[in-house]
PDB file of N, CA and C in Angstrom:
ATOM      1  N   UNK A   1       6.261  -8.829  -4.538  1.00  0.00           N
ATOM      2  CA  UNK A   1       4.844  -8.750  -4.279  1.00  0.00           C
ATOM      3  C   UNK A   1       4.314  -7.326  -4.440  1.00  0.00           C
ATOM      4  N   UNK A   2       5.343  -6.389  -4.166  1.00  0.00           N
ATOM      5  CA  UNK A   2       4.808  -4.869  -4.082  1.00  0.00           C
ATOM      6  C   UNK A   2       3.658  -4.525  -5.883  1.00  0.00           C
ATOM      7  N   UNK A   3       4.839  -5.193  -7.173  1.00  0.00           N
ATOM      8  CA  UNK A   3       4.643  -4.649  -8.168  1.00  0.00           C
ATOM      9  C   UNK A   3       3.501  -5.309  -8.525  1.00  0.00           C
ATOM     10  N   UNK A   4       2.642  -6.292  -8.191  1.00  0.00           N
ATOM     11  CA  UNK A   4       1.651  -6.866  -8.116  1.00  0.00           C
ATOM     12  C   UNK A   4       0.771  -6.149  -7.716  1.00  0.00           C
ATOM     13  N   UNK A   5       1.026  -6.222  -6.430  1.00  0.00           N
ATOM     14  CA  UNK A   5      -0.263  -5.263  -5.951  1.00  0.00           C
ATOM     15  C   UNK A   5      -0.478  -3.756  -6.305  1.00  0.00           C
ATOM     16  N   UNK A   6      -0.053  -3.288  -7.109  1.00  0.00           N
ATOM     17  CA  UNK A   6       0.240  -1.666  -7.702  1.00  0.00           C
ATOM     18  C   UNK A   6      -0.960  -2.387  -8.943  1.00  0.00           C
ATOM     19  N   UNK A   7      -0.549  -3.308  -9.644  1.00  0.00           N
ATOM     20  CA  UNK A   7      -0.718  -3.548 -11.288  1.00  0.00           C
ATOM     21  C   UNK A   7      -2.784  -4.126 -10.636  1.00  0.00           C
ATOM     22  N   UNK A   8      -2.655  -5.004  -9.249  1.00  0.00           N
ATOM     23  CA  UNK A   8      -4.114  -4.885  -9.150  1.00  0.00           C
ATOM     24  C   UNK A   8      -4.634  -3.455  -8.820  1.00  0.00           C
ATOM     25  N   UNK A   9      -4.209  -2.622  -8.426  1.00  0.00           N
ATOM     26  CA  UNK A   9      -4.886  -1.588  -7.907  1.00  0.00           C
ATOM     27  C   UNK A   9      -5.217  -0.554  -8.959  1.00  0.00           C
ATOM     28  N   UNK A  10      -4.337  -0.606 -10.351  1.00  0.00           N
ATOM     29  CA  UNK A  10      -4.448  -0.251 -11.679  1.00  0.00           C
ATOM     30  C   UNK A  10      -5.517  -0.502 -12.217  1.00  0.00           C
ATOM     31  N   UNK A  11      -5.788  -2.122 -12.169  1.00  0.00           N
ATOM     32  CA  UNK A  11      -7.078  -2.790 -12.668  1.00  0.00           C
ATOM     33  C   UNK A  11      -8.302  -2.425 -11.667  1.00  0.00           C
ATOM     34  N   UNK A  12      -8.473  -2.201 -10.206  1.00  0.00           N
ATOM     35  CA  UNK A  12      -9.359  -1.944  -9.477  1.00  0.00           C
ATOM     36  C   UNK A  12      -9.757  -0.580 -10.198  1.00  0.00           C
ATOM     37  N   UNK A  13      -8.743   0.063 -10.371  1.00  0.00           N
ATOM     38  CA  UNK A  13      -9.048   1.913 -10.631  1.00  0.00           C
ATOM     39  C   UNK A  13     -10.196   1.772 -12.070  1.00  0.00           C
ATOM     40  N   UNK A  14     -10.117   0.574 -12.507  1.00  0.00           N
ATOM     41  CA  UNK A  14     -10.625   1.179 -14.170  1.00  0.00           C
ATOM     42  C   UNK A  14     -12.314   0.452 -14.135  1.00  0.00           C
ATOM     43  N   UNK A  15     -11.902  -0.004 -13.104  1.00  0.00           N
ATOM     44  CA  UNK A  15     -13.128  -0.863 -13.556  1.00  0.00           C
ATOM     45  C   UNK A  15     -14.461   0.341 -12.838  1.00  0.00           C
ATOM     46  N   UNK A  16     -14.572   0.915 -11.906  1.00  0.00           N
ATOM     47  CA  UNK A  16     -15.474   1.883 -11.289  1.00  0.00           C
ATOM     48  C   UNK A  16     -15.777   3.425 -13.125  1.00  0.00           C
ATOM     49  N   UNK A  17     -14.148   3.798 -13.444  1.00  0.00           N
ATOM     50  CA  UNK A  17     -14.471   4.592 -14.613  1.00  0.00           C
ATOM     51  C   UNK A  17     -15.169   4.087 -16.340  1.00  0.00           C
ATOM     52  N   UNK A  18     -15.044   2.674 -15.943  1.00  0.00           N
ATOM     53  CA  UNK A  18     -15.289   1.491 -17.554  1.00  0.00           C
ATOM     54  C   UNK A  18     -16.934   1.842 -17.095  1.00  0.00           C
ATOM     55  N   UNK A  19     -17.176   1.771 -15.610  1.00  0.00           N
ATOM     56  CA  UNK A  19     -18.795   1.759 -16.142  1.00  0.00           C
ATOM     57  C   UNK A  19     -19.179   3.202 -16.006  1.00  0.00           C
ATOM     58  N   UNK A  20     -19.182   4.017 -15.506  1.00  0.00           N
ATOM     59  CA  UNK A  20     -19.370   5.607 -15.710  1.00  0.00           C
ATOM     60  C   UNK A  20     -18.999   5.954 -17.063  1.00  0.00           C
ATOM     61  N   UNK A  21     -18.517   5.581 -17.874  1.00  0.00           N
ATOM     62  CA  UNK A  21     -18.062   6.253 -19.284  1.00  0.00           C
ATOM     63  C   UNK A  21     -19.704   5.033 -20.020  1.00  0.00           C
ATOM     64  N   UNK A  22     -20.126   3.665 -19.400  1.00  0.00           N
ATOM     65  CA  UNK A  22     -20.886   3.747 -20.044  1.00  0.00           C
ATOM     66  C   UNK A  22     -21.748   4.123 -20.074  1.00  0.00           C
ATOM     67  N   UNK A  23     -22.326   4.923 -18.834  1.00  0.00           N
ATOM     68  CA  UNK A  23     -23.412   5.332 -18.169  1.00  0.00           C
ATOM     69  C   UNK A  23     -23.405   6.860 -19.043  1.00  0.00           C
ATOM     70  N   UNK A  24     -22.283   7.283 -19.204  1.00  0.00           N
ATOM     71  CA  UNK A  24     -22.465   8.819 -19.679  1.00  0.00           C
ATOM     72  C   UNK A  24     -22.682   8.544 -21.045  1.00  0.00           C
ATOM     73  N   UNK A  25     -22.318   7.861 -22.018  1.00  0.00           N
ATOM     74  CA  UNK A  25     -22.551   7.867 -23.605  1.00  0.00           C
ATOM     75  C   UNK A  25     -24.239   7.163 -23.431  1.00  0.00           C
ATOM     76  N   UNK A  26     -24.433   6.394 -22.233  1.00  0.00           N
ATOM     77  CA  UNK A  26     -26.074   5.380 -22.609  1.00  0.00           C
ATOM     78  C   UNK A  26     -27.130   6.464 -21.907  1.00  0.00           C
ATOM     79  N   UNK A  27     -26.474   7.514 -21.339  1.00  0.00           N
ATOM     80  CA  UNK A  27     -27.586   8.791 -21.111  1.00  0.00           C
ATOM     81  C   UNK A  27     -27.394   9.704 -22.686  1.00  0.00           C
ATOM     82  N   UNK A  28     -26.175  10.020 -23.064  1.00  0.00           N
ATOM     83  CA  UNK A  28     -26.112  10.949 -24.318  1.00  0.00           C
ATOM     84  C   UNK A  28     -27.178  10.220 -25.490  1.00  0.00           C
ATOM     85  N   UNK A  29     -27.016   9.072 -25.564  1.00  0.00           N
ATOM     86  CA  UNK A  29     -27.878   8.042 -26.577  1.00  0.00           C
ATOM     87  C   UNK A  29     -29.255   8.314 -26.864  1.00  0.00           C
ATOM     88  N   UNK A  30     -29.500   7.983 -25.012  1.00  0.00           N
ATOM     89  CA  UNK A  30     -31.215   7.862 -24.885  1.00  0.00           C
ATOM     90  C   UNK A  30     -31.621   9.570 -24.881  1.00  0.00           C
ATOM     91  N   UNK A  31     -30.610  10.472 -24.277  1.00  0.00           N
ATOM     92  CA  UNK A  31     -31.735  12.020 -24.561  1.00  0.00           C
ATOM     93  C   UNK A  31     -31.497  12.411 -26.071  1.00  0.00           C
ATOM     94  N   UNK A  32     -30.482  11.993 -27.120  1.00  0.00           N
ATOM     95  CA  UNK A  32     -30.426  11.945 -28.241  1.00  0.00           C
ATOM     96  C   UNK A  32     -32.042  11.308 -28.942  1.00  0.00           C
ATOM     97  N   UNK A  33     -32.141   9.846 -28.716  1.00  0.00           N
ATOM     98  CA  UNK A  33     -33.065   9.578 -28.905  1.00  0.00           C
ATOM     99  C   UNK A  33     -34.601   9.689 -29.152  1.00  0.00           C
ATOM    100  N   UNK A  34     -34.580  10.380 -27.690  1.00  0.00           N
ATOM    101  CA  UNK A  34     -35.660  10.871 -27.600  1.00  0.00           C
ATOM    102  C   UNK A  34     -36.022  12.445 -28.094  1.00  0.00           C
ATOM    103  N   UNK A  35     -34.846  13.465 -28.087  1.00  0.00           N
ATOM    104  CA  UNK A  35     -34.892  14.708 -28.806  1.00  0.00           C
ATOM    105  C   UNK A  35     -33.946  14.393 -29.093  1.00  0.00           C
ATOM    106  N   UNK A  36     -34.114  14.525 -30.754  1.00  0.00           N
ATOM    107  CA  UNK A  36     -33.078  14.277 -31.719  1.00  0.00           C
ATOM    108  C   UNK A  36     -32.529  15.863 -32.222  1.00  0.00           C
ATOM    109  N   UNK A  37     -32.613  16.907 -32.045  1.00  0.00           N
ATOM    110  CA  UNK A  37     -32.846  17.924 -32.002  1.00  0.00           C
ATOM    111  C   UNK A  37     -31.668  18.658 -31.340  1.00  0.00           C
ATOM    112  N   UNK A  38     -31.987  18.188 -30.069  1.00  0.00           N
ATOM    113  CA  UNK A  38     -31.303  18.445 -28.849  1.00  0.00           C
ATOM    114  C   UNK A  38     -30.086  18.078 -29.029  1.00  0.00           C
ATOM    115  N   UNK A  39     -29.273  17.176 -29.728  1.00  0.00           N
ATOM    116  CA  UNK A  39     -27.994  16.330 -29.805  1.00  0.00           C
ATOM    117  C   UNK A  39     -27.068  17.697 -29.770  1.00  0.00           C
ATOM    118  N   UNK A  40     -27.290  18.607 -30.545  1.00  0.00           N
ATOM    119  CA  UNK A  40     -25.647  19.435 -30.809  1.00  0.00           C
ATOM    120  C   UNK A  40     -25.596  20.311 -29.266  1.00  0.00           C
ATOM    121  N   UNK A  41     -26.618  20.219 -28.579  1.00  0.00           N
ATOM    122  CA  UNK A  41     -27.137  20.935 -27.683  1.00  0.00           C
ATOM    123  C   UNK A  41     -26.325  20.069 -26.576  1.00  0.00           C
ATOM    124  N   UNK A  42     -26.485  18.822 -26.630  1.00  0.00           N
ATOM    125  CA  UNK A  42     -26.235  18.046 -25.342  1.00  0.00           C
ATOM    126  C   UNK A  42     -24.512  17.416 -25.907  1.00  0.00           C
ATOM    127  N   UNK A  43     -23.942  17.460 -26.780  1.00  0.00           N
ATOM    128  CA  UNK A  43     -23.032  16.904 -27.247  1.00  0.00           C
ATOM    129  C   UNK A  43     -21.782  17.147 -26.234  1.00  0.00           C
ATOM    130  N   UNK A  44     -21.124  18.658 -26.068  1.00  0.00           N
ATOM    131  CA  UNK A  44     -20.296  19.345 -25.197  1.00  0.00           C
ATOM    132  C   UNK A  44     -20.274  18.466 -23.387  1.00  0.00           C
ATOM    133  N   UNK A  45     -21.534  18.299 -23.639  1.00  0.00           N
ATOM    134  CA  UNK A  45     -21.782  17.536 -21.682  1.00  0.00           C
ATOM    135  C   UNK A  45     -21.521  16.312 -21.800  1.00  0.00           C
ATOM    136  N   UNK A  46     -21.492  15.500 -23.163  1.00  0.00           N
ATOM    137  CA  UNK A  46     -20.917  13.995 -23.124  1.00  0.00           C
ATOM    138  C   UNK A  46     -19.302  13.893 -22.885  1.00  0.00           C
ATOM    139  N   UNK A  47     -18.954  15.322 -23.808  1.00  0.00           N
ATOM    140  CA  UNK A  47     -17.265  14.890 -23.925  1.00  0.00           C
ATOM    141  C   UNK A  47     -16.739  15.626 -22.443  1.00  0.00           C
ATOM    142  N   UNK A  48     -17.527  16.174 -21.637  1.00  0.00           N
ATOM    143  CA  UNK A  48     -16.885  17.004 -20.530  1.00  0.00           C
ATOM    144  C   UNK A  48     -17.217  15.979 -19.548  1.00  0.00           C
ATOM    145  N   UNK A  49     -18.461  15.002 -20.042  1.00  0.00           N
ATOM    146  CA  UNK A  49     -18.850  14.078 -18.771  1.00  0.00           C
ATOM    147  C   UNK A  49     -17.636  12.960 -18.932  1.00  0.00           C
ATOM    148  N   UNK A  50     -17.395  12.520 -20.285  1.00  0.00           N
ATOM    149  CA  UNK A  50     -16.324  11.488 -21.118  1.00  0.00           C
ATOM    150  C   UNK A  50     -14.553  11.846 -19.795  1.00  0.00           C
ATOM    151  N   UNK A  51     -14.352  13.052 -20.353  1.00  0.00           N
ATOM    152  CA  UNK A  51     -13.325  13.484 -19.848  1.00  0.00           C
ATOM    153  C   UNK A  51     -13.051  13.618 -18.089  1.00  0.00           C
ATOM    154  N   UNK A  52     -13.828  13.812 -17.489  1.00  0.00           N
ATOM    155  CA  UNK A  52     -14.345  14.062 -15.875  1.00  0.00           C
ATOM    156  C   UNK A  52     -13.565  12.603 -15.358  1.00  0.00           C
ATOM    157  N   UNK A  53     -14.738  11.347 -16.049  1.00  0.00           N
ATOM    158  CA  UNK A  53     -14.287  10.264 -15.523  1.00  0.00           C
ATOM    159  C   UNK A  53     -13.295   9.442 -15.735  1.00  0.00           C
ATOM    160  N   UNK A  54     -12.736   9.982 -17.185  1.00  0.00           N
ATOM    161  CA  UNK A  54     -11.521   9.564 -17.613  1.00  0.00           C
ATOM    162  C   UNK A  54     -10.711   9.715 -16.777  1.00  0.00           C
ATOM    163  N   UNK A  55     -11.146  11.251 -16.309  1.00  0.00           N
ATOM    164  CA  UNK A  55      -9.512  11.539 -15.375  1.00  0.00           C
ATOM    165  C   UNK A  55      -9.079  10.548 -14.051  1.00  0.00           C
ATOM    166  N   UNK A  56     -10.304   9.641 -13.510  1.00  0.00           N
ATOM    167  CA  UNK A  56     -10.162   8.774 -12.505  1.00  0.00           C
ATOM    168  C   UNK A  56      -9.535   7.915 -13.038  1.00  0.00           C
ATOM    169  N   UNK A  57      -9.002   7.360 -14.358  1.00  0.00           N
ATOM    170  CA  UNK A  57      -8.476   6.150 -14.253  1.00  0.00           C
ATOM    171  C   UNK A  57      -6.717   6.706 -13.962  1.00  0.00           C
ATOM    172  N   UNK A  58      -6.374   7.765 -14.759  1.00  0.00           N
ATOM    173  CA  UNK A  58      -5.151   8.468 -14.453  1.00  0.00           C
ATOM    174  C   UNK A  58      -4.826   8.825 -13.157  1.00  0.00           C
ATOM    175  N   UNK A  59      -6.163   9.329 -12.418  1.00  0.00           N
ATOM    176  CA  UNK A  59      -5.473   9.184 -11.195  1.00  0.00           C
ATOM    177  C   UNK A  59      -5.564   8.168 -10.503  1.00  0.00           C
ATOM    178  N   UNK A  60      -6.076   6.853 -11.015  1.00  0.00           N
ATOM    179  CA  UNK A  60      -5.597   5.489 -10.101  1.00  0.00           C
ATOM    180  C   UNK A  60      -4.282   4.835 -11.017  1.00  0.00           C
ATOM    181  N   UNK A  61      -3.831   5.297 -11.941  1.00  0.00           N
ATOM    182  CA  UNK A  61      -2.831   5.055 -12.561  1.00  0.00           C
ATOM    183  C   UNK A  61      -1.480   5.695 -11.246  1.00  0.00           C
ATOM    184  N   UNK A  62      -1.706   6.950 -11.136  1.00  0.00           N
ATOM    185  CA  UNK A  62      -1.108   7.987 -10.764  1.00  0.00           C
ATOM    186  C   UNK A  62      -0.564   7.187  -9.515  1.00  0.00           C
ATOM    187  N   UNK A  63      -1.532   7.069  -8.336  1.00  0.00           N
ATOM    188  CA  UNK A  63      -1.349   6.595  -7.188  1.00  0.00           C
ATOM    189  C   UNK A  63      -0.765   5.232  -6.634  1.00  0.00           C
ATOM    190  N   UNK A  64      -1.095   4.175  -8.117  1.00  0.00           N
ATOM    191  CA  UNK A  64      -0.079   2.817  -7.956  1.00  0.00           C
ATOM    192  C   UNK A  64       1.111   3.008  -7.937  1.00  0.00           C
ATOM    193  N   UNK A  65       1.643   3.661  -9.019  1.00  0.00           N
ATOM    194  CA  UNK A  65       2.763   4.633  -9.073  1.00  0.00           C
ATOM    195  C   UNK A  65       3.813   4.893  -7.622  1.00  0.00           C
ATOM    196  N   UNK A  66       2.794   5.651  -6.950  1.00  0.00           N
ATOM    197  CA  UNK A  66       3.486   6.701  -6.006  1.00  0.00           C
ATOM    198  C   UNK A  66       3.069   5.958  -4.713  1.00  0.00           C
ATOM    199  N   UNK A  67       2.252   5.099  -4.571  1.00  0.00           N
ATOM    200  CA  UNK A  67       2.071   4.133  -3.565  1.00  0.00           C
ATOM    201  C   UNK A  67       3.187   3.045  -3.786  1.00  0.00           C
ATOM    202  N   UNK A  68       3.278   2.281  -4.877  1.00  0.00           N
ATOM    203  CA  UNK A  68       4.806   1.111  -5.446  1.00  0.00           C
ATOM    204  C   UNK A  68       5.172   0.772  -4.295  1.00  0.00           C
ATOM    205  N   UNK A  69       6.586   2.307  -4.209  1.00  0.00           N
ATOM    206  CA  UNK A  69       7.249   2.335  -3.470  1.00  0.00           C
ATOM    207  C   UNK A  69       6.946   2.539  -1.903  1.00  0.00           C
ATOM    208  N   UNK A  70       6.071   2.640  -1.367  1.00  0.00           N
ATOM    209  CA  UNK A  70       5.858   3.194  -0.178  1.00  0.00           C
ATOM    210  C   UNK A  70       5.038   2.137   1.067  1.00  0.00           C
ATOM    211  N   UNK A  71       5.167   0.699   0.314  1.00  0.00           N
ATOM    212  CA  UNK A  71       4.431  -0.195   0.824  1.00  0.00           C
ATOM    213  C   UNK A  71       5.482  -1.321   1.350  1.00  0.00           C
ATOM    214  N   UNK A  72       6.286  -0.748   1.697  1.00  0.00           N
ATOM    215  CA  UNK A  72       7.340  -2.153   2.066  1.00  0.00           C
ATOM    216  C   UNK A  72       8.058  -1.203   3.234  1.00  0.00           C
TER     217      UNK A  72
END
């Protein structure tokens, strides 16, 4: 039962960063959009915003991991 509940807590972790990664490219889009201009300007804050929340799924990767074992 342990390795179960690690593999849901994997899937819990991604689903909070699946929508923040869409939230950060559907803000880069719309100020693109609207100043088209602005894009090379705002580009650097998509991939630093991209990367930020990425790092939450690694660290709910991280913690199923190191929790596994520690639940029995």
């Amino acid at each position: 039962m342990e390795g179960s509940l690690s593999s849901v807590a994997v899937g819990l972790a991604a689903i909070g960063p699946g929508i923040g990664i869409g939230l950060v490219f559907a803000a880069y889009i719309q100020s693109t959009a609207r100043q088209p201009e602005s894009a090379r300007m705002t580009q650097p804050f998509l991939w630093l915003g991209f990367a930020l929340v990425e790092a939450l799924v690694f660290f709910g990767i991280a913690f199923a991991f190191v929790f596994r074992g520690t639940s029995g």
